[in-house]
N, C-alpha and C. Protein backbone atom coordinates (compact mmCIF):
# COMPACT_ATOMS: atom_id res chain seq x y z
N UNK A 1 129.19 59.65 101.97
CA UNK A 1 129.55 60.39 103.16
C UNK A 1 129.94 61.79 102.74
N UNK A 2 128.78 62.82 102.89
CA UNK A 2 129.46 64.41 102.51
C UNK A 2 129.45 65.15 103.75
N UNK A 3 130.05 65.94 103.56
CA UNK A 3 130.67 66.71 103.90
C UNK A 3 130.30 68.16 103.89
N UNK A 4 129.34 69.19 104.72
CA UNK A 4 128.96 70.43 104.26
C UNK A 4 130.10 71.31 104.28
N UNK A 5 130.55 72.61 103.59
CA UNK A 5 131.53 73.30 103.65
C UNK A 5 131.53 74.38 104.49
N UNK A 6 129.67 75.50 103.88
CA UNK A 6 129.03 75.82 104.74
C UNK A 6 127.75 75.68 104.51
N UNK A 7 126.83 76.67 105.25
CA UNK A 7 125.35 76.81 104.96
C UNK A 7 125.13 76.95 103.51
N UNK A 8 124.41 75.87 102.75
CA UNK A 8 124.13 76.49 101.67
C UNK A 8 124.96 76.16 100.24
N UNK A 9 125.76 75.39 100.70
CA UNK A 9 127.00 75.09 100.11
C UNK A 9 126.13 73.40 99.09
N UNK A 10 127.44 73.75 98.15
CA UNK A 10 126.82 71.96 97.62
C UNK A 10 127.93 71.08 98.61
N UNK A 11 127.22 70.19 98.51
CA UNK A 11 128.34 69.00 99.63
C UNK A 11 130.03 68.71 98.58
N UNK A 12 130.73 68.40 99.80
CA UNK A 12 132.18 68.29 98.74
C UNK A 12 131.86 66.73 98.61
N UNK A 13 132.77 66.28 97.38
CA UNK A 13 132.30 65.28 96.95
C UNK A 13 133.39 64.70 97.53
N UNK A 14 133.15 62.97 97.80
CA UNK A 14 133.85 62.18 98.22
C UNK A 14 134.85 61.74 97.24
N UNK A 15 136.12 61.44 97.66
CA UNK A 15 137.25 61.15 96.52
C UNK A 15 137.99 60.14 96.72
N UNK A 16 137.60 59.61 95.51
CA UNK A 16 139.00 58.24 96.02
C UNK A 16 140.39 58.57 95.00
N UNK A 17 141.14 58.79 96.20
CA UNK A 17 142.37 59.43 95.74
C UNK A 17 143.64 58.36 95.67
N UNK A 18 144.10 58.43 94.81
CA UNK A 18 145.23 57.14 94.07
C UNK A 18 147.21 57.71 94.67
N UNK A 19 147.53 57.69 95.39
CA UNK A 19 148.93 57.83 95.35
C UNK A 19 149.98 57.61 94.48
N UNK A 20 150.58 57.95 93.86
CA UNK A 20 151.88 56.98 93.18
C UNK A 20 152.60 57.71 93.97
N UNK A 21 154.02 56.94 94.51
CA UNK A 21 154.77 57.33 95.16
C UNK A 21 156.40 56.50 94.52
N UNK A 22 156.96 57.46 94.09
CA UNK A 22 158.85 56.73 93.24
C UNK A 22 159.62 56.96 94.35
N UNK A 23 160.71 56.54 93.49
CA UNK A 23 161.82 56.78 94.70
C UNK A 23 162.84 57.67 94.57
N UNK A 24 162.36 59.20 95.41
CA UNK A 24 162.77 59.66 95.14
C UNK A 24 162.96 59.84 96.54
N UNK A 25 164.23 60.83 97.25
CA UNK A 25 164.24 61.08 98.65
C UNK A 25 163.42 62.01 99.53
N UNK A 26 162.47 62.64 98.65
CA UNK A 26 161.67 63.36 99.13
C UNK A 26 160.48 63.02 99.59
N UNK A 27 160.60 61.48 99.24
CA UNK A 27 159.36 60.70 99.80
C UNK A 27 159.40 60.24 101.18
N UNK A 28 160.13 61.25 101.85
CA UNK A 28 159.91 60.70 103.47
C UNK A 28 159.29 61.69 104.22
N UNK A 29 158.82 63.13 103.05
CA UNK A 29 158.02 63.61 103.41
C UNK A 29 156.40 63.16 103.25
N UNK A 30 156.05 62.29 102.93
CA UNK A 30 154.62 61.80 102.09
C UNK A 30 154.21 61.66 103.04
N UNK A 31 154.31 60.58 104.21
CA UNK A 31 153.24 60.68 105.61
C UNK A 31 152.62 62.45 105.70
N UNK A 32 153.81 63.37 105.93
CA UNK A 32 153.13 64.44 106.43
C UNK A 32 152.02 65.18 105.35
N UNK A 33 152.31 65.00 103.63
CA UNK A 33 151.13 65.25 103.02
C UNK A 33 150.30 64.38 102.68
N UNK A 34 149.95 63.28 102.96
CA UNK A 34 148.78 62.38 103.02
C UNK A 34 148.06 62.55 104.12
N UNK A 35 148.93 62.79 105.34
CA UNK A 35 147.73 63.82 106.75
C UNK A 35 147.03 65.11 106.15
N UNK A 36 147.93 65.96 105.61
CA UNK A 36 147.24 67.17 105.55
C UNK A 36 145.99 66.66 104.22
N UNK A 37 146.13 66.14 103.29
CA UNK A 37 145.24 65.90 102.24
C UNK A 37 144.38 65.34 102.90
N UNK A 38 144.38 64.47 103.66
CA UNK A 38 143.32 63.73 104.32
C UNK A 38 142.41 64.85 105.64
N UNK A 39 142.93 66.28 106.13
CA UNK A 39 142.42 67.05 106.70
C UNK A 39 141.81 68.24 106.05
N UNK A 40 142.11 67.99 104.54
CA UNK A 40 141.92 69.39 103.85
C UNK A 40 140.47 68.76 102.95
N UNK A 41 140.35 67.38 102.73
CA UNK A 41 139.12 66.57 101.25
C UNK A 41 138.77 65.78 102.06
N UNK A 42 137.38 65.55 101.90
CA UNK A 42 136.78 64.81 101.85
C UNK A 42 137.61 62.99 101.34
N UNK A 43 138.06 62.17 101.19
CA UNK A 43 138.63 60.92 100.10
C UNK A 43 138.87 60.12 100.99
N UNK A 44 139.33 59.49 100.30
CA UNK A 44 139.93 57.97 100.38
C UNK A 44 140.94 57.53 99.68
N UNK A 45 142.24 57.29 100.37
CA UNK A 45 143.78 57.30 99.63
C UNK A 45 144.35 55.93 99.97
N UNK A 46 144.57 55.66 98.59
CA UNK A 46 145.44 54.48 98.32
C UNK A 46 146.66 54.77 98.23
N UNK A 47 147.60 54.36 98.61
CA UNK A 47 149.22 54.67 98.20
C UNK A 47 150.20 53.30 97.10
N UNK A 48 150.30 54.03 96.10
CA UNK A 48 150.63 52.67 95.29
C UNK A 48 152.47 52.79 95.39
N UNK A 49 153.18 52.08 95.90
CA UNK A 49 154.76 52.27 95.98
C UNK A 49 155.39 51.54 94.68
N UNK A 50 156.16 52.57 94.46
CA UNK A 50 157.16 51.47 93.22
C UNK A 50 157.99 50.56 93.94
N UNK A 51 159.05 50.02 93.60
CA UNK A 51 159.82 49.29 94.51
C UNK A 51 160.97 49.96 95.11
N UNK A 52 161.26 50.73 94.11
CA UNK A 52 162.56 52.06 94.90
C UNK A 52 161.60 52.59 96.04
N UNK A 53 160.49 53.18 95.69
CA UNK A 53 159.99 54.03 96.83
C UNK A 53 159.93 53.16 98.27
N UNK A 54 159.62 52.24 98.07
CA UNK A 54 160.08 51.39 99.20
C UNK A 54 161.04 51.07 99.71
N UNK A 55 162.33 51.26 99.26
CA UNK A 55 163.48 51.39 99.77
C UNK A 55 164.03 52.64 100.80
N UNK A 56 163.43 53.81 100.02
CA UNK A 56 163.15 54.97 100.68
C UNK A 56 162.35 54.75 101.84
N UNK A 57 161.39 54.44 101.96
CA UNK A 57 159.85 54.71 102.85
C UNK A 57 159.31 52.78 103.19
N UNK A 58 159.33 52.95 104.28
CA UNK A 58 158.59 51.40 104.81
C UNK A 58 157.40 51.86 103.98
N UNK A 59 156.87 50.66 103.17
CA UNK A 59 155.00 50.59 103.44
C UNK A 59 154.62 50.58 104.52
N UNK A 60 154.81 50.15 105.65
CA UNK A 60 154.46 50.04 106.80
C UNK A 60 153.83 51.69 107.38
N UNK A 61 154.99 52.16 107.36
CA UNK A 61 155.07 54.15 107.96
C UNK A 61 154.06 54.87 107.21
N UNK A 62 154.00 54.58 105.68
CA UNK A 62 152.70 54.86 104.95
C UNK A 62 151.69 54.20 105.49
N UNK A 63 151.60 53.45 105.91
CA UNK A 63 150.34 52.52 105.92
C UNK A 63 149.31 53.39 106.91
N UNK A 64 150.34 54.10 107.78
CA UNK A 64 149.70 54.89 109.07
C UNK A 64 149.13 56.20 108.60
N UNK A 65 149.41 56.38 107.51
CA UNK A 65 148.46 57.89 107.11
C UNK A 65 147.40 57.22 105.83
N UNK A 66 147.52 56.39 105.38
CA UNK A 66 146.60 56.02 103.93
C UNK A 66 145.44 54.69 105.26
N UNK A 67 144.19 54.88 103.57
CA UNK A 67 143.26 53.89 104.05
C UNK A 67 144.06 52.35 103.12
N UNK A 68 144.82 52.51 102.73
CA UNK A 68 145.59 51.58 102.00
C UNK A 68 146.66 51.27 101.35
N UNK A 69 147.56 50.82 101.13
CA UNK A 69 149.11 50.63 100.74
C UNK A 69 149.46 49.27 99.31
N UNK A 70 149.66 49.53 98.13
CA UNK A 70 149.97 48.42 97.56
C UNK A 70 151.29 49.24 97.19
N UNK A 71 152.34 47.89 97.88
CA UNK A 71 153.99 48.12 97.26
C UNK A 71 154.29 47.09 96.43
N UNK A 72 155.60 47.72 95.85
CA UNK A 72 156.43 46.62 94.83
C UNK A 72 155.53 45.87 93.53
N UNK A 73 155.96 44.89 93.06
CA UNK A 73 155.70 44.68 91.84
C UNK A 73 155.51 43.01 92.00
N UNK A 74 154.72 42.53 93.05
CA UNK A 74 154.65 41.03 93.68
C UNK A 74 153.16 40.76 92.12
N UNK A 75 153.71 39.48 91.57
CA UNK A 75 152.59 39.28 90.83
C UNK A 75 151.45 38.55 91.59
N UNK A 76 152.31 37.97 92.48
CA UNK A 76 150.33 37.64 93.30
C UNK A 76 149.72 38.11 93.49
N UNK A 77 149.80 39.79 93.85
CA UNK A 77 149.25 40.92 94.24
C UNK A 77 148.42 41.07 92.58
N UNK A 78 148.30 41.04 91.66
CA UNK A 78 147.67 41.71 90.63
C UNK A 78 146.53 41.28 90.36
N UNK A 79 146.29 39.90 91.24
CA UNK A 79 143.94 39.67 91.13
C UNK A 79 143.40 40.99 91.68
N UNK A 80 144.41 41.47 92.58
CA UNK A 80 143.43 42.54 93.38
C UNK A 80 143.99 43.60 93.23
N UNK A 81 144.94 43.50 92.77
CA UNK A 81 145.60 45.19 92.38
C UNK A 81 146.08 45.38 91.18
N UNK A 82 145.68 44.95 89.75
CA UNK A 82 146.64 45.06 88.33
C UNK A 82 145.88 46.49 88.33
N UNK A 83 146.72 47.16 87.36
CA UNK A 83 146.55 48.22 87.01
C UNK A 83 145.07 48.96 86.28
N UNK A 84 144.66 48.00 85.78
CA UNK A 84 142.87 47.83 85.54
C UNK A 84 141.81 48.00 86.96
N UNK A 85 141.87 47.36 87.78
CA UNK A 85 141.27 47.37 89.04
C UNK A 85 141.51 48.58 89.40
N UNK A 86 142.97 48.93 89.88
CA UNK A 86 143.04 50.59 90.62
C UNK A 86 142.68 51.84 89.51
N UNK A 87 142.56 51.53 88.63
CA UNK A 87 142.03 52.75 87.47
C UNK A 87 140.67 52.58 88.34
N UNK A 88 139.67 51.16 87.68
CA UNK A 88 138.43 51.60 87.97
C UNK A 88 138.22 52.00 89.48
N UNK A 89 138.89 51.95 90.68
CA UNK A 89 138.80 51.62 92.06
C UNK A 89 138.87 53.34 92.30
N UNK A 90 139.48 54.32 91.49
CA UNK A 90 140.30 55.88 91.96
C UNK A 90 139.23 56.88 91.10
N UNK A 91 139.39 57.76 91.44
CA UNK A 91 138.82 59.28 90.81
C UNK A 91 140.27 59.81 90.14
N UNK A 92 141.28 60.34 91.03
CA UNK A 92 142.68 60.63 90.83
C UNK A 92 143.62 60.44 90.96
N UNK A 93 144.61 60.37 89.91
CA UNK A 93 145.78 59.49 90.72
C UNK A 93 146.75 60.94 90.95
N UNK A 94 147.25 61.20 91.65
CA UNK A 94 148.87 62.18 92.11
C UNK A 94 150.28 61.13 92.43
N UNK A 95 151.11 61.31 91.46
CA UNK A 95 152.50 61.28 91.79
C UNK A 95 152.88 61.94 92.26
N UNK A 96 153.22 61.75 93.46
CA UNK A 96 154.31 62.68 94.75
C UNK A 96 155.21 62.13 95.76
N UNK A 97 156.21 61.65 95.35
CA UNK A 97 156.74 62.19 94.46
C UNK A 97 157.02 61.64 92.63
N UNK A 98 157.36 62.70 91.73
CA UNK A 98 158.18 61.93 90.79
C UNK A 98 158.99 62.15 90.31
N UNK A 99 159.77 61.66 89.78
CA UNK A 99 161.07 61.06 89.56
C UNK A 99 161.52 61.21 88.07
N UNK A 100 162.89 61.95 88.00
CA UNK A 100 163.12 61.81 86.56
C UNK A 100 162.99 60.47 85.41
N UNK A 101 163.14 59.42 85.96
CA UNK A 101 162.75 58.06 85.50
C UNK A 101 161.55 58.56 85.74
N UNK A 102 160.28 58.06 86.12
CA UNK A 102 159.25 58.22 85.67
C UNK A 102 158.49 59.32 84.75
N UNK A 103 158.94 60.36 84.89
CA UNK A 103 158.45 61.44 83.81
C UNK A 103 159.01 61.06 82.71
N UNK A 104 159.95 60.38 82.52
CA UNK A 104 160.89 59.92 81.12
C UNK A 104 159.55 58.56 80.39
N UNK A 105 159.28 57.60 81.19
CA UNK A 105 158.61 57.12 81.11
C UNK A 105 157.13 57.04 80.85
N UNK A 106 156.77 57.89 81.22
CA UNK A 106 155.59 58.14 81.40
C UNK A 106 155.41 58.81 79.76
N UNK A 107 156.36 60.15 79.37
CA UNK A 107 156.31 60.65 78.45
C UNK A 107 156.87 59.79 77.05
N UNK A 108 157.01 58.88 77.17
CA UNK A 108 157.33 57.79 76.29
C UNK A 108 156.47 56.59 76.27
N UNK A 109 155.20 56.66 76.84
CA UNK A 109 154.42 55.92 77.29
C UNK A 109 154.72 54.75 77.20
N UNK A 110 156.33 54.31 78.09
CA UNK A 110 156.33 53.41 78.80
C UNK A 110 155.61 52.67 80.44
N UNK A 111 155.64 51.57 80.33
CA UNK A 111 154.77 51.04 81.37
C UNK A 111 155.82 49.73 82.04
N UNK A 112 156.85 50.41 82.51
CA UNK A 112 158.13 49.22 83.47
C UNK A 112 157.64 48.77 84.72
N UNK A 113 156.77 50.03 85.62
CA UNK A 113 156.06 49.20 86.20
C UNK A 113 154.69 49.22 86.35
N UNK A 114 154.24 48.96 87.79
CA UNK A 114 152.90 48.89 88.28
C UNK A 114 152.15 50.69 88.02
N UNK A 115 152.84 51.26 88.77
CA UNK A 115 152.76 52.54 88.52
C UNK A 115 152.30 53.39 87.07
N UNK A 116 153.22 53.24 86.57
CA UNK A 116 153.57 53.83 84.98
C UNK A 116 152.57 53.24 84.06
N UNK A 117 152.13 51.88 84.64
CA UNK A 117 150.87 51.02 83.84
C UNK A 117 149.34 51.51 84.32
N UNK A 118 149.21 52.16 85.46
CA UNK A 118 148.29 52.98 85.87
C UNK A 118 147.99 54.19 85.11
N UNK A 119 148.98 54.83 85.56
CA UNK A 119 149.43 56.23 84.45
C UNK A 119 148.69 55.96 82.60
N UNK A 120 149.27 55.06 82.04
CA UNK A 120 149.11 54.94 81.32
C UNK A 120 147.33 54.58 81.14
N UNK A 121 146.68 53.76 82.03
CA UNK A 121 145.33 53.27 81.81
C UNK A 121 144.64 54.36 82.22
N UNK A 122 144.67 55.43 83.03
CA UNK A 122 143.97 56.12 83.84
C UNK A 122 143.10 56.79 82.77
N UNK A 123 141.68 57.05 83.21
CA UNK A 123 140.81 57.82 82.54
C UNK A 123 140.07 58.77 83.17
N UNK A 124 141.43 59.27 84.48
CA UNK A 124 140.80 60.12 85.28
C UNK A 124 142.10 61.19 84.96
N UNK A 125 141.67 62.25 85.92
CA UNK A 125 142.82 63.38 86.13
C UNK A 125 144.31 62.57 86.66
N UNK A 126 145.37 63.19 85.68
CA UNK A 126 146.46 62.91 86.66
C UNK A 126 147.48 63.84 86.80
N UNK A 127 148.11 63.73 87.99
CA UNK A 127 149.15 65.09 88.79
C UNK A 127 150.15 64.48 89.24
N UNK A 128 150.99 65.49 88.38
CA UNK A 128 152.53 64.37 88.49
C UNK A 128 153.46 66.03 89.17
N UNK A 129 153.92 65.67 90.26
CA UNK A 129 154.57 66.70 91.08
C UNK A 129 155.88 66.21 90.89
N UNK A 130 156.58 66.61 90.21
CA UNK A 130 158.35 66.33 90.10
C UNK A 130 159.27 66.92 90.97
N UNK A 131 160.42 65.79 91.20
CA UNK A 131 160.87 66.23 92.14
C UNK A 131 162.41 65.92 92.19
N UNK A 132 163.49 66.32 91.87
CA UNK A 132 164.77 65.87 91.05
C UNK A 132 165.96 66.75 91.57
N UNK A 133 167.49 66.60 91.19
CA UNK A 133 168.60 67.59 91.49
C UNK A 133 168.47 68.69 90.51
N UNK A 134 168.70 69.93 90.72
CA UNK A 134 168.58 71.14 89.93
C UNK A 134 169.38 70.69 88.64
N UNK A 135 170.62 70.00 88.72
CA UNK A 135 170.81 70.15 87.15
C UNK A 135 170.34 69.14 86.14
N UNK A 136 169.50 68.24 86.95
CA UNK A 136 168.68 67.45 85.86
C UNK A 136 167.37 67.74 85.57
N UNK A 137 166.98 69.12 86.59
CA UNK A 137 165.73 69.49 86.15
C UNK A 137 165.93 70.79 85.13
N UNK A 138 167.14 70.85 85.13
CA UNK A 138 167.43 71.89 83.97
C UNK A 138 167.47 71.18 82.47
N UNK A 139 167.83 70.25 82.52
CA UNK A 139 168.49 69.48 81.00
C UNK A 139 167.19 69.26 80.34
N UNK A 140 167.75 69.59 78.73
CA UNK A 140 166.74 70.06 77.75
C UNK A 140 165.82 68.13 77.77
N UNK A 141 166.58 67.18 78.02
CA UNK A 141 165.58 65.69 77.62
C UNK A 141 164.47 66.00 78.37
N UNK A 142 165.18 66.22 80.16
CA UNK A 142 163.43 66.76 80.92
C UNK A 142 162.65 67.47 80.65
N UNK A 143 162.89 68.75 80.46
CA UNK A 143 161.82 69.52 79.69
C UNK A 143 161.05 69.06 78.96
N UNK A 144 161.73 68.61 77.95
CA UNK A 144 161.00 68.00 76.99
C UNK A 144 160.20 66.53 77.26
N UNK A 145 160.28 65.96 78.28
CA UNK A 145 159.72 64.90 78.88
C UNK A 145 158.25 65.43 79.77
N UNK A 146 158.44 66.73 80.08
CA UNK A 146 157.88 67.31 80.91
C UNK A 146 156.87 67.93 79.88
N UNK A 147 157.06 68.86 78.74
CA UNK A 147 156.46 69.22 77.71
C UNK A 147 155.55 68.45 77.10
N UNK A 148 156.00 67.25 76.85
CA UNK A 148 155.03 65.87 76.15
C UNK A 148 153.91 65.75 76.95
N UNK A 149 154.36 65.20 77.99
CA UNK A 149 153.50 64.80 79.58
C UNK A 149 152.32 65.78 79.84
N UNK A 150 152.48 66.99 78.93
CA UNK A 150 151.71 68.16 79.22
C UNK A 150 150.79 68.12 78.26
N UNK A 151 151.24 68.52 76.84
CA UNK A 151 150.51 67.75 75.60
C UNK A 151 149.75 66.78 75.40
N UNK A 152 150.00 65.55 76.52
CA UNK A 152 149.70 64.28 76.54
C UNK A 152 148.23 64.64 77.44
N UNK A 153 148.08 66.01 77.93
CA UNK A 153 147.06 65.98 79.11
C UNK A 153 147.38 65.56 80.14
N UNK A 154 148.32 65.82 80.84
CA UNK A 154 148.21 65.38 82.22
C UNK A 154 148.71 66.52 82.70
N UNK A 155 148.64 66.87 84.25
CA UNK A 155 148.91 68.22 84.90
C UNK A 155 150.20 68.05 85.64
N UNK A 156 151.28 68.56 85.35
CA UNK A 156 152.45 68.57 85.79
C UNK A 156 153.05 70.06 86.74
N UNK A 157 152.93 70.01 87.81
CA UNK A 157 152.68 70.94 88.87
C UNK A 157 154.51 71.03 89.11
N UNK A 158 154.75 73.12 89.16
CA UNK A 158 155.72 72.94 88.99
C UNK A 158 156.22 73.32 90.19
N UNK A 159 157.56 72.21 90.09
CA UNK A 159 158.20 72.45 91.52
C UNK A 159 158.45 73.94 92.02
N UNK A 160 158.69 73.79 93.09
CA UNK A 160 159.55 75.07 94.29
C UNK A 160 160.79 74.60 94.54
N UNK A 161 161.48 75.58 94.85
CA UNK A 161 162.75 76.10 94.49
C UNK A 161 163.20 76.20 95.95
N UNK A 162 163.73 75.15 96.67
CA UNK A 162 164.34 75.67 98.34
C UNK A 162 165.58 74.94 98.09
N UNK A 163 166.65 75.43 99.82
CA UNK A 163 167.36 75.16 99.98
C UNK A 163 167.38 74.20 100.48
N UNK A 164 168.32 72.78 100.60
CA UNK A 164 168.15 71.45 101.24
C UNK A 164 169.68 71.36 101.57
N UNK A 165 170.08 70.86 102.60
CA UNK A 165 171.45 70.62 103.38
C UNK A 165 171.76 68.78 102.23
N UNK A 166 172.52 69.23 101.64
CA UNK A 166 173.03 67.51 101.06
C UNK A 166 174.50 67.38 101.82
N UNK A 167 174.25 66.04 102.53
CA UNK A 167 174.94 65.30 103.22
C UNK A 167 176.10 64.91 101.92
N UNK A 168 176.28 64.46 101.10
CA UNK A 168 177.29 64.42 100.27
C UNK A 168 178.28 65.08 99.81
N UNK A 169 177.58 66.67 99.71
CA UNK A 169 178.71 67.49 99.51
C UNK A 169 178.92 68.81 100.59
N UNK A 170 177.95 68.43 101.87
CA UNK A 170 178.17 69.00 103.13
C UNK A 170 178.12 70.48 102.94
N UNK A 171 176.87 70.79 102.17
CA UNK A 171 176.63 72.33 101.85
C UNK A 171 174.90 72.25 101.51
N UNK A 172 174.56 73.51 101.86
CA UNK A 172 173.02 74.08 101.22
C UNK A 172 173.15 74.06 99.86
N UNK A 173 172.32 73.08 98.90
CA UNK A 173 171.97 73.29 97.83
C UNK A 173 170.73 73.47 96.93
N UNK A 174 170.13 74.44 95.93
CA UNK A 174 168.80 74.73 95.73
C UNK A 174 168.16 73.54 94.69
N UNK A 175 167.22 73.03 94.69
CA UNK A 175 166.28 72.04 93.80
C UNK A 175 164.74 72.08 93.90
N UNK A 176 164.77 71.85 92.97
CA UNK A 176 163.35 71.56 92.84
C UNK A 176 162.68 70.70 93.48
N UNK A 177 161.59 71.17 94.66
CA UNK A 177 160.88 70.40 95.65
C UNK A 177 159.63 70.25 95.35
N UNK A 178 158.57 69.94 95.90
CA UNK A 178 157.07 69.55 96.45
C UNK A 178 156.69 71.13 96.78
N UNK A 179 155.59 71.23 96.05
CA UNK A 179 155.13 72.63 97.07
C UNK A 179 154.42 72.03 97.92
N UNK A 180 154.22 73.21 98.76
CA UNK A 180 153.87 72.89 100.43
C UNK A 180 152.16 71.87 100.23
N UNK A 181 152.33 71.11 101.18
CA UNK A 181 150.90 70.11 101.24
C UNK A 181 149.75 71.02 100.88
N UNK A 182 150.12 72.18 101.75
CA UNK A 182 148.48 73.07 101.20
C UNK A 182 148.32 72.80 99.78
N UNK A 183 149.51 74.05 99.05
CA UNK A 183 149.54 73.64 97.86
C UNK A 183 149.08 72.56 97.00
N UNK A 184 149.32 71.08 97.58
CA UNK A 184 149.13 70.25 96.75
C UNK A 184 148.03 69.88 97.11
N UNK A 185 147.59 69.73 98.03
CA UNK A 185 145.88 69.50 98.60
C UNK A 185 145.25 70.63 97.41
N UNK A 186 145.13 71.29 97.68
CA UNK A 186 144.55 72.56 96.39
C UNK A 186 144.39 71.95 95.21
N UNK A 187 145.56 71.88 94.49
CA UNK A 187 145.55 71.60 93.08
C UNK A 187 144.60 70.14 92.82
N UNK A 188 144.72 68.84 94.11
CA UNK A 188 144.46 67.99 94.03
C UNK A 188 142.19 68.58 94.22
N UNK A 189 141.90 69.17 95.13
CA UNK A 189 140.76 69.39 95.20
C UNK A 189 139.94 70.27 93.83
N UNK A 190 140.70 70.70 93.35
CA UNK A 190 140.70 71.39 92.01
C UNK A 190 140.49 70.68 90.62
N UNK A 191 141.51 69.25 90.45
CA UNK A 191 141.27 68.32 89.39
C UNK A 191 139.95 67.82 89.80
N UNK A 192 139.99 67.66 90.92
CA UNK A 192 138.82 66.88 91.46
C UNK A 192 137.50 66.95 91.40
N UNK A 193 137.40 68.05 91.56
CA UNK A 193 135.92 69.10 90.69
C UNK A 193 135.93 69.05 89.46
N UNK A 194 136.98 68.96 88.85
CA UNK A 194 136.79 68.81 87.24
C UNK A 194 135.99 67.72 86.88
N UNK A 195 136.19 66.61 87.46
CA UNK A 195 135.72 65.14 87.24
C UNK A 195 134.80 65.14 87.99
N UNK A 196 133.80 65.81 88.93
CA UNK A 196 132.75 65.71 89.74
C UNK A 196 131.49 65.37 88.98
């Protein structure tokens, strides 16, 4: 199923696009960039949830923007979803969000869960969008978690810098966010051509 861009154009290629989604609180923005990704590419999006991210985010509420949803870490689920299957099943996988635990992980090529065991098998592009409190995205372990992860080949897209109202300490405070869906639609249509 392509897609012309314009007259003359090569067709955009169809994508089967892989979600990882942690638990981070910024994942209750993900419905609104899995619409825009899905208005900006050509694909087909799976959303893979860790089990925190589900605590955050119903699968359910995802379920309404993806062509598909695998949550949590149910082993019955792994005839049709182990981490082998969704490698061969995707073109790209994007973490959005992720999570200081998972970049720790990932850059230690640990595999705790479903997720991180993807990460690890993938033999496609992967885009890990981090997303954390400013003073743990300052501390020298992340960096350096972040540095590896980079070395290691994978594309680590760097956050934006806004203000967010935290209910805890009842003030505007600045962190490292998600750039805007455009943004990440972009970068994601971009790996994506790489592997065309």
């Amino acid at each position: 199923m392509s897609k012309v861009i314009n007259k003359g154009a090569v067709p955009e290629r169809h994508v089967r696009l892989l979600v990882g989604a942690t638990g981070s609180v910024d994942i209750i923005h993900l419905p609104e960039y899995l619409r825009h990704i899905k208005t900006r590419m050509s694909c087909e999006i799976s959303v893979l949830m860790t089990q925190t991210a589900t605590q955050f985010l119903s699968p359910d509420v995802v379920a309404l923007c993806a062509d598909r949803v695998i949550a949590g870490e149910r082993t019955a689920d792994w005839p049709s979803d182990k981490p082998s299957r969704l490698v061969a099943d995707h073109d790209v996988l994007v973490v959005l969000p992720a999570t200081a635990h998972t970049l720790a992980s990932i850059a230690g090529g640990a595999a705790p869960n479903r997720l991180t065991t993807v990460v690890l098998a993938a033999t496609f592009p992967v885009i890990l969008f981090p997303v954390m409190g400013a003073a743990m995205w300052k501390k020298a372990a992340v960096m350096r978690n972040v540095q590896q992860i980079k070395t290691d080949g994978y594309v680590v897209a760097e956050p934006v810098w806004r203000q967010n109202f935290d209910f805890s300490l009842g003030q505007n405070v600045e962190h490292p966010s998600l750039p805007t869906p455009e943004d990440v639609a972009l970068l994601i249509m971009k790996c994506a051509a790489v592997t065309a």
